[in-house]
C-alpha atoms as a PDB file:
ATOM      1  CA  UNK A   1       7.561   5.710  10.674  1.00  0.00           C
ATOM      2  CA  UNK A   2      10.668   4.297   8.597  1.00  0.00           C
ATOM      3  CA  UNK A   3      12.718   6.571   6.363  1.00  0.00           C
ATOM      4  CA  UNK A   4      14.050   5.014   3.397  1.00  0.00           C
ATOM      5  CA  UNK A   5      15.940   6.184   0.362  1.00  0.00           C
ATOM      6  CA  UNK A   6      15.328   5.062  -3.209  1.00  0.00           C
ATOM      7  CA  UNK A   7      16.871   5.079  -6.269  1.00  0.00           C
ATOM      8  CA  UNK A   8      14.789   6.522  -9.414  1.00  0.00           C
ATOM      9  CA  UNK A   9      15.104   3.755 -11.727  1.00  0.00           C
ATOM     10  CA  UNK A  10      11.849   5.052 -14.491  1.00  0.00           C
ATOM     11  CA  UNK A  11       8.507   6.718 -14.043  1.00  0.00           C
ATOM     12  CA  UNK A  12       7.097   3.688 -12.211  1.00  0.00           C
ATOM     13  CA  UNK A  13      10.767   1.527 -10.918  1.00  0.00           C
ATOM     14  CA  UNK A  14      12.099   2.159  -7.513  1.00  0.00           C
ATOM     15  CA  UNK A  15      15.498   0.374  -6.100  1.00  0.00           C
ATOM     16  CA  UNK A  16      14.781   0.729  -2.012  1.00  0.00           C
ATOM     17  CA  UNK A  17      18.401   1.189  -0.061  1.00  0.00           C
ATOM     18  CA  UNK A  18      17.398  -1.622   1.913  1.00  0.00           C
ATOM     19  CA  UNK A  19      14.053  -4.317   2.291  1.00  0.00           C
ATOM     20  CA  UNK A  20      10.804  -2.879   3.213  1.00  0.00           C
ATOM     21  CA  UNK A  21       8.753  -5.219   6.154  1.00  0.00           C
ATOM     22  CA  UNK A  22       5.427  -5.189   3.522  1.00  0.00           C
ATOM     23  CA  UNK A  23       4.084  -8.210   1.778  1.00  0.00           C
ATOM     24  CA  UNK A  24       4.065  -8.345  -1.968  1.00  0.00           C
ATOM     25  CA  UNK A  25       0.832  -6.827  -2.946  1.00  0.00           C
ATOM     26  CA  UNK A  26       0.710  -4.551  -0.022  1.00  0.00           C
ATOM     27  CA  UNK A  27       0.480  -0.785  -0.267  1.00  0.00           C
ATOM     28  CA  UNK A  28       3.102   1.531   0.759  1.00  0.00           C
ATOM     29  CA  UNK A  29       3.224   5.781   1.218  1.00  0.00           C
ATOM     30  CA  UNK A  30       5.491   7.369  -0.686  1.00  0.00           C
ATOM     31  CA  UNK A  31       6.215  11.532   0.167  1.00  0.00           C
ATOM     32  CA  UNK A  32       8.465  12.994  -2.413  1.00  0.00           C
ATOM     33  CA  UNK A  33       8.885  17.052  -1.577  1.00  0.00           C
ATOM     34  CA  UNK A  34       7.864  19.821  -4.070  1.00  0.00           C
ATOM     35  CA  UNK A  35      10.727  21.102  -6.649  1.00  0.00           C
ATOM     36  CA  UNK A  36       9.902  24.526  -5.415  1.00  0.00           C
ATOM     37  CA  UNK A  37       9.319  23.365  -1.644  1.00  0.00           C
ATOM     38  CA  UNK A  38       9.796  26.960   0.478  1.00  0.00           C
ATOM     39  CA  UNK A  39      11.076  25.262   3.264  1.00  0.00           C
ATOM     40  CA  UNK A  40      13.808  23.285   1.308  1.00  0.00           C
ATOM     41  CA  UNK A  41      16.458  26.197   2.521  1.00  0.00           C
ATOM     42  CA  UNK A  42      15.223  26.306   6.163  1.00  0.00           C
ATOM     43  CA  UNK A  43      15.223  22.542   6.266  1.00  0.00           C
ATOM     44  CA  UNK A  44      18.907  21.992   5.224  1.00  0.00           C
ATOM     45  CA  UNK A  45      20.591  25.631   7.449  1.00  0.00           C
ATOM     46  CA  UNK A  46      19.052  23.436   9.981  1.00  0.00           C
ATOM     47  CA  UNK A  47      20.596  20.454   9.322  1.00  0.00           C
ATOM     48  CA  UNK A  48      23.986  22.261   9.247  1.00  0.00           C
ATOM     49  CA  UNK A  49      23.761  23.803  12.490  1.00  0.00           C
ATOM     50  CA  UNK A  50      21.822  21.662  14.631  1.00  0.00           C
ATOM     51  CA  UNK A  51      24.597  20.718  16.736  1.00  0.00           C
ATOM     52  CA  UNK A  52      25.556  24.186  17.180  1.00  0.00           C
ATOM     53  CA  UNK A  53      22.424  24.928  19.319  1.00  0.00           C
ATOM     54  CA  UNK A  54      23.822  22.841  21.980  1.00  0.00           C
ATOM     55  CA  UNK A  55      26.854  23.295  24.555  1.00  0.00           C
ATOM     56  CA  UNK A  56      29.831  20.402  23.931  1.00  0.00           C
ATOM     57  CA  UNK A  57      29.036  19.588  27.719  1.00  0.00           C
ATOM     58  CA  UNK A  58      25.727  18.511  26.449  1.00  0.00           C
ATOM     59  CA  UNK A  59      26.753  14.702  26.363  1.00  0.00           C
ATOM     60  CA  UNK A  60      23.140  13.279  25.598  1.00  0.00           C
ATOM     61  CA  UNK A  61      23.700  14.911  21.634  1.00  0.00           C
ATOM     62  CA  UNK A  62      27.120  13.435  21.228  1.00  0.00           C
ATOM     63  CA  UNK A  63      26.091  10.682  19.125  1.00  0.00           C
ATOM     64  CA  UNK A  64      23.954  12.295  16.592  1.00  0.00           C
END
């Protein structure tokens, strides 16, 4: 799986941050989350503090 971000241009107009590998005419999958989405909090304390988890002698996570 490939994440991608895109900018909103209208109701039916996406600008992709970078070339997608599909044909024209090809279908894509598009997730967008939930305005109320639970986990949204969860999701980004975790992305704060992931790094935190880990000991600084833990070399294999120093190039996250």
């Amino acid at each position: 799986m490939k994440l991608l971000t895109a900018k909103v241009l209208d109701a039916t107009h996406l600008e992709l941050s970078q070339p997608v590998g599909a044909q024209p005419g090809s279908n894509i999958v598009i997730s967008l989350p939930d305005a109320d989405d639970e986990d949204r909090e969860w999701r980004e304390a975790a992305k704060k503090h992931f790094l935190a988890a880990y000991d600084d002698q833990d070399a294999i996570y120093d190039r996250l």
